[in-house]
Protein backbone atom coordinates (compact mmCIF):
# COMPACT_ATOMS: atom_id res chain seq x y z
CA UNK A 1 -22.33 -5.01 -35.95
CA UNK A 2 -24.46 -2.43 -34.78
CA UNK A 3 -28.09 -2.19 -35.70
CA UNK A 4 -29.43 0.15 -38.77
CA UNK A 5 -31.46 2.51 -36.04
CA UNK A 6 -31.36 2.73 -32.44
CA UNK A 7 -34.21 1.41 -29.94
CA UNK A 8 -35.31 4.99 -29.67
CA UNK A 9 -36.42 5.71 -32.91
CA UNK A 10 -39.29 3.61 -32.24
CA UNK A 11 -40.43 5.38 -29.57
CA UNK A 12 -40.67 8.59 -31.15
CA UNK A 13 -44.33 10.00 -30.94
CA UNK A 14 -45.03 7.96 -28.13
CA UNK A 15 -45.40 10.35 -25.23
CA UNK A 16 -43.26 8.79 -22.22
CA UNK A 17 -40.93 7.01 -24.59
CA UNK A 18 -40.95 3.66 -22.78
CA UNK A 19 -39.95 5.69 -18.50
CA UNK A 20 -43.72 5.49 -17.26
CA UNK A 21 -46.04 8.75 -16.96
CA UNK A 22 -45.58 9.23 -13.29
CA UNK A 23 -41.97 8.74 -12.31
CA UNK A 24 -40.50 9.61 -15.77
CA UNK A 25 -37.09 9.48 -16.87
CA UNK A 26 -35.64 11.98 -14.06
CA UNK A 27 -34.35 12.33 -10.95
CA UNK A 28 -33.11 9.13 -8.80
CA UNK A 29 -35.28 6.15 -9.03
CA UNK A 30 -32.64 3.85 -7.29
CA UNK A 31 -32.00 6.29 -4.91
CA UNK A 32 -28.29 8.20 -4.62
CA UNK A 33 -24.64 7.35 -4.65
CA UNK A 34 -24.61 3.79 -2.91
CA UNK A 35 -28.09 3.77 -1.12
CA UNK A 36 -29.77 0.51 -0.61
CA UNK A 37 -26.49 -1.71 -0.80
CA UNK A 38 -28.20 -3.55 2.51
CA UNK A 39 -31.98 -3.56 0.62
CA UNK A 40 -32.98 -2.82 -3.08
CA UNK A 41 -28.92 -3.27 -4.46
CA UNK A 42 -28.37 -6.32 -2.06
CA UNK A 43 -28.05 -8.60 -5.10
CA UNK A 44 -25.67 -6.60 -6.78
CA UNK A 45 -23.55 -5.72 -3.54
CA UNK A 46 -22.93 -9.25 -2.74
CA UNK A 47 -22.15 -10.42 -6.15
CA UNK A 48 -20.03 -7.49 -7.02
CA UNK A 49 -18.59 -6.56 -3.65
CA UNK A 50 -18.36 -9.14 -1.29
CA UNK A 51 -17.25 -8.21 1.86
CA UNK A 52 -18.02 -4.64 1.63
CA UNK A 53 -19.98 -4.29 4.94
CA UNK A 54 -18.97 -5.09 8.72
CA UNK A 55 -15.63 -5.16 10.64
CA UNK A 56 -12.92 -6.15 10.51
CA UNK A 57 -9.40 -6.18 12.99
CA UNK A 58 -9.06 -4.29 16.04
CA UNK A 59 -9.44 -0.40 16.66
CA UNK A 60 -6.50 1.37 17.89
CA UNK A 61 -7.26 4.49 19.53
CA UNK A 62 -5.36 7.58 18.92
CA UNK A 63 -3.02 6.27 16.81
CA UNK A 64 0.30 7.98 16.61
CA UNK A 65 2.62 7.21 13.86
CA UNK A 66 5.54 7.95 14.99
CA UNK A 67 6.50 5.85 17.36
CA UNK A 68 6.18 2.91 14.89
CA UNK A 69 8.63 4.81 12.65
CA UNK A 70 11.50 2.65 11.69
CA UNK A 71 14.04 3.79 9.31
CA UNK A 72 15.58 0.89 7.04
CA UNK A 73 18.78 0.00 5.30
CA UNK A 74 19.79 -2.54 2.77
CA UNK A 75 23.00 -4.84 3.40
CA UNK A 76 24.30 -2.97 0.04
CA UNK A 77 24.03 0.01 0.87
CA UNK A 78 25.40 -0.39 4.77
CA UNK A 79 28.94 0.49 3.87
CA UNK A 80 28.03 3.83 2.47
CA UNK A 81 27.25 5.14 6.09
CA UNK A 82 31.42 4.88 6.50
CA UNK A 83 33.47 6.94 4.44
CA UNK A 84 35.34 5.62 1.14
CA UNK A 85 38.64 6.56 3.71
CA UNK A 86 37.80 4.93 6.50
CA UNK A 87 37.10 1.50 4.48
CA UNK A 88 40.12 1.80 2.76
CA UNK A 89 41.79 1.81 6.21
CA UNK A 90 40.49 -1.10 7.74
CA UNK A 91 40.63 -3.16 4.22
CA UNK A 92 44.71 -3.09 4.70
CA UNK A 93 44.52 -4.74 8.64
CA UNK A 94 42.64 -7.82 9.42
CA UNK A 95 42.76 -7.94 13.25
CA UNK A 96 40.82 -4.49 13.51
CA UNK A 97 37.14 -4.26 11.88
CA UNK A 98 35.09 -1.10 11.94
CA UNK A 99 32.52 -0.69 13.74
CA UNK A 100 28.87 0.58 12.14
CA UNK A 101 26.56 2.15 14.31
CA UNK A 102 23.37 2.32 12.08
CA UNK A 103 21.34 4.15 14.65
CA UNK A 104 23.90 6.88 15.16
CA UNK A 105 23.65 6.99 10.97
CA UNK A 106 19.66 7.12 11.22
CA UNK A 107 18.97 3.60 10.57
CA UNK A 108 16.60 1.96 12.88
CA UNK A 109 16.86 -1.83 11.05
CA UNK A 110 19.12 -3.59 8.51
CA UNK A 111 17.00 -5.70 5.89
CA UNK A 112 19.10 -8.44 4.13
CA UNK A 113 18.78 -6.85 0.61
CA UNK A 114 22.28 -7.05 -1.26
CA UNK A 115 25.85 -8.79 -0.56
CA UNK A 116 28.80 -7.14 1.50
CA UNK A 117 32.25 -6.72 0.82
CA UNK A 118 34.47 -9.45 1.61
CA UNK A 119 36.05 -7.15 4.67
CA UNK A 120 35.29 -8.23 8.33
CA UNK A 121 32.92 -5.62 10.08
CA UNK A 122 30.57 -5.53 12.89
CA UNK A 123 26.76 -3.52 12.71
CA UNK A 124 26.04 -1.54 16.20
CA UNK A 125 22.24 -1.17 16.63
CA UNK A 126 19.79 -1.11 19.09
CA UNK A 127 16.93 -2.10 17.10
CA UNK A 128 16.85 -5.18 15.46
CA UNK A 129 18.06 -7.39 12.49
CA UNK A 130 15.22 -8.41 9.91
CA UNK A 131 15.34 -11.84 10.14
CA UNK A 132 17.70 -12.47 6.63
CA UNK A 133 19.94 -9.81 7.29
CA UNK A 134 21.21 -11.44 10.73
């Protein structure tokens, strides 16, 4: 329940109101943005925000993105790189299975996301398998 008048009201006709005549209520008394989190904040910095300062890990120079890139598809969704004919034609024989080269499709790894059709089938890539998926 909040109080009948605020702390201020008291101060009124007092000349500093409570902020010192020299420094005031102004300006930046604990200096700006996050200065001192190493000396006046320390307390606050470490209780609050451990682990804020240092290192951590290695540096990797010139880093270039895209040779890390590594397009993905699901287990569900690998059948929809061959057409809706093409399935339909290896569905009716046994003794041939299609071939799916993911890489050729754009696909640079198969995660294990999803079931497959119960229709024989081999994946080409020259990648690799996440470890579920294979």
């Amino acid at each position: 329940m909040p109080s009948r008048l605020k702390k201020n009201r008291k101060k009124r006709g007092h000349v500093s109101a409570g902020h010192g005549r020299i420094g005031k209520h102004r300006k930046h008394p604990g200096g700006r943005g996050l200065a001192g989190g190493q000396h006046h904040h320390r307390t606050n910095m470490d209780k609050y925000h451990p682990g804020y300062f240092g290192k951590v890990g290695m540096r990797h120079y010139h880093l270039t993105k895209q040779q890390y890139h590594c397009p993905i598809v699901n287990l569900d969704k690998l059948w929809t790189l061959v057409s809706e004919q093409t399935r339909k034609k290896y569905a009716a024989t046994k003794d041939v299975v299609p071939v799916i080269d993911t890489l050729r499709a754009g696909y640079g790894k198969v995660l294990g996301k999803g079931n497959l059709p119960n229709q024989p089938h081999k994946y080409m890539i020259n990648v690799y398998f996440d470890k579920p998926a294979s």
